[in-house]
C-alpha atoms as a PDB file:
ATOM      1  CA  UNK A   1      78.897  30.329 -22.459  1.00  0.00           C
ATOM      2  CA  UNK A   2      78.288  29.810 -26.286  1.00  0.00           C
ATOM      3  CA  UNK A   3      75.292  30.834 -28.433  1.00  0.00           C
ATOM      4  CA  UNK A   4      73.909  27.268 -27.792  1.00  0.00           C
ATOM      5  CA  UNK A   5      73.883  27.681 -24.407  1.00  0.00           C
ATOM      6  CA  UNK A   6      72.632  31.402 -24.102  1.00  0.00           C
ATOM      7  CA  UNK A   7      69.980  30.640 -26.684  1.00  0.00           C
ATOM      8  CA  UNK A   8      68.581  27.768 -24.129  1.00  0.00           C
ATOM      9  CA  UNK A   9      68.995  30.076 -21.395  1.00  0.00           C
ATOM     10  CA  UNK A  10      66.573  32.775 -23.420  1.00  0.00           C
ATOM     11  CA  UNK A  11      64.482  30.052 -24.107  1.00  0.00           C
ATOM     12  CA  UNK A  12      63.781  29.080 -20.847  1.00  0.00           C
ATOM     13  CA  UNK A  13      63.586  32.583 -19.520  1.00  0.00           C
ATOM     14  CA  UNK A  14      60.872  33.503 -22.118  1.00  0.00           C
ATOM     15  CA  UNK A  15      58.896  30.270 -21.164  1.00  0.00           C
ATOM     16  CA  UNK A  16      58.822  31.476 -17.626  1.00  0.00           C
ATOM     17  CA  UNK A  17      57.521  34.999 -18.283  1.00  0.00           C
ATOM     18  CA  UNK A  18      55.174  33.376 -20.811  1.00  0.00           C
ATOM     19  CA  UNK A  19      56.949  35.365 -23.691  1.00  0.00           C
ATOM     20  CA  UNK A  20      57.526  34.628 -27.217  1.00  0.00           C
ATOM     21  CA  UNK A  21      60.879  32.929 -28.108  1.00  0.00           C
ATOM     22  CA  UNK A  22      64.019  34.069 -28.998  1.00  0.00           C
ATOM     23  CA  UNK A  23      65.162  33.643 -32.765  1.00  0.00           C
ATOM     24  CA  UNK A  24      67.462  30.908 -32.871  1.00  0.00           C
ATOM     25  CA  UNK A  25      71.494  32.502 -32.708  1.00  0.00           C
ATOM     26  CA  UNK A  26      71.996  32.691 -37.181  1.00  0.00           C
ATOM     27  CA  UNK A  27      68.654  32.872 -37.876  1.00  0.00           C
ATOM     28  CA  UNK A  28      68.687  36.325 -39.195  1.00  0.00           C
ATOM     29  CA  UNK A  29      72.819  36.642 -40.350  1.00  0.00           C
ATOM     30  CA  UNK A  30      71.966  36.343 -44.141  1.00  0.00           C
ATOM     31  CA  UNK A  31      69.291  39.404 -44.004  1.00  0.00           C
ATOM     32  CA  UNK A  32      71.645  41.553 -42.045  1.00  0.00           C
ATOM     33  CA  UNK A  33      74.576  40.825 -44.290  1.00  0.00           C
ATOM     34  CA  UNK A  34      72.516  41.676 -46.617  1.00  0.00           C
ATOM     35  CA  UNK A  35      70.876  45.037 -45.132  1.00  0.00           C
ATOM     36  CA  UNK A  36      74.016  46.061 -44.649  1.00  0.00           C
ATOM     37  CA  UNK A  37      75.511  45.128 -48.353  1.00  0.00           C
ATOM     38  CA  UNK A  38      72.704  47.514 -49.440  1.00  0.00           C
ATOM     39  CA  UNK A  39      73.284  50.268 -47.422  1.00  0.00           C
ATOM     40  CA  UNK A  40      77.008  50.360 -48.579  1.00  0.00           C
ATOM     41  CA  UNK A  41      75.496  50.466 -52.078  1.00  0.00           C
ATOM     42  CA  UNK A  42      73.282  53.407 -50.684  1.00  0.00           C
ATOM     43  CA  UNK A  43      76.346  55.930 -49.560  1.00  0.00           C
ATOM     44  CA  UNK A  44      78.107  55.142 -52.724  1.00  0.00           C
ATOM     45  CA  UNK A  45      75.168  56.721 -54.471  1.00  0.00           C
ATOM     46  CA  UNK A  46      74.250  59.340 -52.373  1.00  0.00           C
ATOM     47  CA  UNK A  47      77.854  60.203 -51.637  1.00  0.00           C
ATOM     48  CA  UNK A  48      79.236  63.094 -53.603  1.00  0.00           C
ATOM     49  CA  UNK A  49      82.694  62.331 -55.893  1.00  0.00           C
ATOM     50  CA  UNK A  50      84.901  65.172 -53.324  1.00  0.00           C
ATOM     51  CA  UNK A  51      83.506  62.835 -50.406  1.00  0.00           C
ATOM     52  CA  UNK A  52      84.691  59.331 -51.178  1.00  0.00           C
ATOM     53  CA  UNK A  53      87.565  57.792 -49.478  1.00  0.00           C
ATOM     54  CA  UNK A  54      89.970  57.634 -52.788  1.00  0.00           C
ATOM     55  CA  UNK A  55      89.165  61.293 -53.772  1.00  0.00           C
ATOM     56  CA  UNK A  56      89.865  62.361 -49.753  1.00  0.00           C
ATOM     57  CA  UNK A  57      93.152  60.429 -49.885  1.00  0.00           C
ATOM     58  CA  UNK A  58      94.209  61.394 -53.490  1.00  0.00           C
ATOM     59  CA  UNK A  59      93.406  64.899 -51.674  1.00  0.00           C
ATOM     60  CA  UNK A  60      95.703  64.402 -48.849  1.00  0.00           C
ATOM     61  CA  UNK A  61      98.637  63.131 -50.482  1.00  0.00           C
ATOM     62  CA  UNK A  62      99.025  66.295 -52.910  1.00  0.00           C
ATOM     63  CA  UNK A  63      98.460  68.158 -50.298  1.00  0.00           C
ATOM     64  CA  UNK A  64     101.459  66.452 -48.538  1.00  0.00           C
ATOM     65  CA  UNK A  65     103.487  66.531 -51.690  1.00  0.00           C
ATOM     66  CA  UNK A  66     102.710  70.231 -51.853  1.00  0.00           C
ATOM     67  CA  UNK A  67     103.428  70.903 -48.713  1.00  0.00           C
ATOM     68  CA  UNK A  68     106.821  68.960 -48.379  1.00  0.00           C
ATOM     69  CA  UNK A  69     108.210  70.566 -51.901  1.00  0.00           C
ATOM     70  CA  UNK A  70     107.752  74.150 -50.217  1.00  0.00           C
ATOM     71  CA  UNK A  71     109.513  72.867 -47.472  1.00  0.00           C
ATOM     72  CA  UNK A  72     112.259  72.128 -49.422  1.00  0.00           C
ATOM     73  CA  UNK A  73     112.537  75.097 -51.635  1.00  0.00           C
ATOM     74  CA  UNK A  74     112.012  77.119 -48.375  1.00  0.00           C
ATOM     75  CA  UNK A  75     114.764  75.537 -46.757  1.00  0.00           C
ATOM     76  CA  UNK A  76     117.405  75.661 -49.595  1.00  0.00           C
ATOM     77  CA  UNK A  77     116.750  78.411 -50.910  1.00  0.00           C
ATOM     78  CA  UNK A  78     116.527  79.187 -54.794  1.00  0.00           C
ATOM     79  CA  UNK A  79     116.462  75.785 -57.109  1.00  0.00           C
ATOM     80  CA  UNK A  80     118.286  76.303 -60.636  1.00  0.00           C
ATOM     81  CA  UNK A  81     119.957  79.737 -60.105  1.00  0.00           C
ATOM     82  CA  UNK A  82     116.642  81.640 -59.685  1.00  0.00           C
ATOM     83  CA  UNK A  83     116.272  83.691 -56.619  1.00  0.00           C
ATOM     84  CA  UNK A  84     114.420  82.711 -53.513  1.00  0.00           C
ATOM     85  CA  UNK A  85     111.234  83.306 -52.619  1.00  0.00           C
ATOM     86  CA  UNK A  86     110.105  85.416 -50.160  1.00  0.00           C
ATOM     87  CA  UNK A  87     107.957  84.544 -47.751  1.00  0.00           C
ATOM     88  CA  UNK A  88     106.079  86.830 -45.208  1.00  0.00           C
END
């Protein structure tokens, strides 16, 4: 069943329990695009700097980075003649 079709069965369904009508199916799709263009324009404001997605992946991949260079080091030993750290 398309839109059409469920739209005429609403129809018909309202005009038997003597309710109103049914908005016709892309009657409201411009307002709600819109609604929800604005509330995307609402969490960018409201959202701290830290909290958006390319701080929180910026955040991630040092973090990675970080992580895998201590790895390294860890695992062979000293890099340029210096000693190795210690690690408890």
């Amino acid at each position: 069943m398309n839109a059409g079709q469920q739209h005429l069965l609403d129809l018909y369904r309202a005009a038997q329990r003597g309710e109103a009508a049914p908005p016709a199916p892309g009657t409201h799709t411009v307002r709600t695009a819109r609604e929800i263009q604005q509330w995307h324009h609402f969490r960018a404001v409201v959202t701290a700097p830290a909290d958006r997605l390319p701080s929180r992946i910026r955040r991630a991949v040092r973090s990675a980075t970080a992580a895998l260079l201590r790895r390294e080091t860890d695992a062979t030993g000293a890099r340029d003649g210096a000693p190795a750290r210690v690690t408890s």
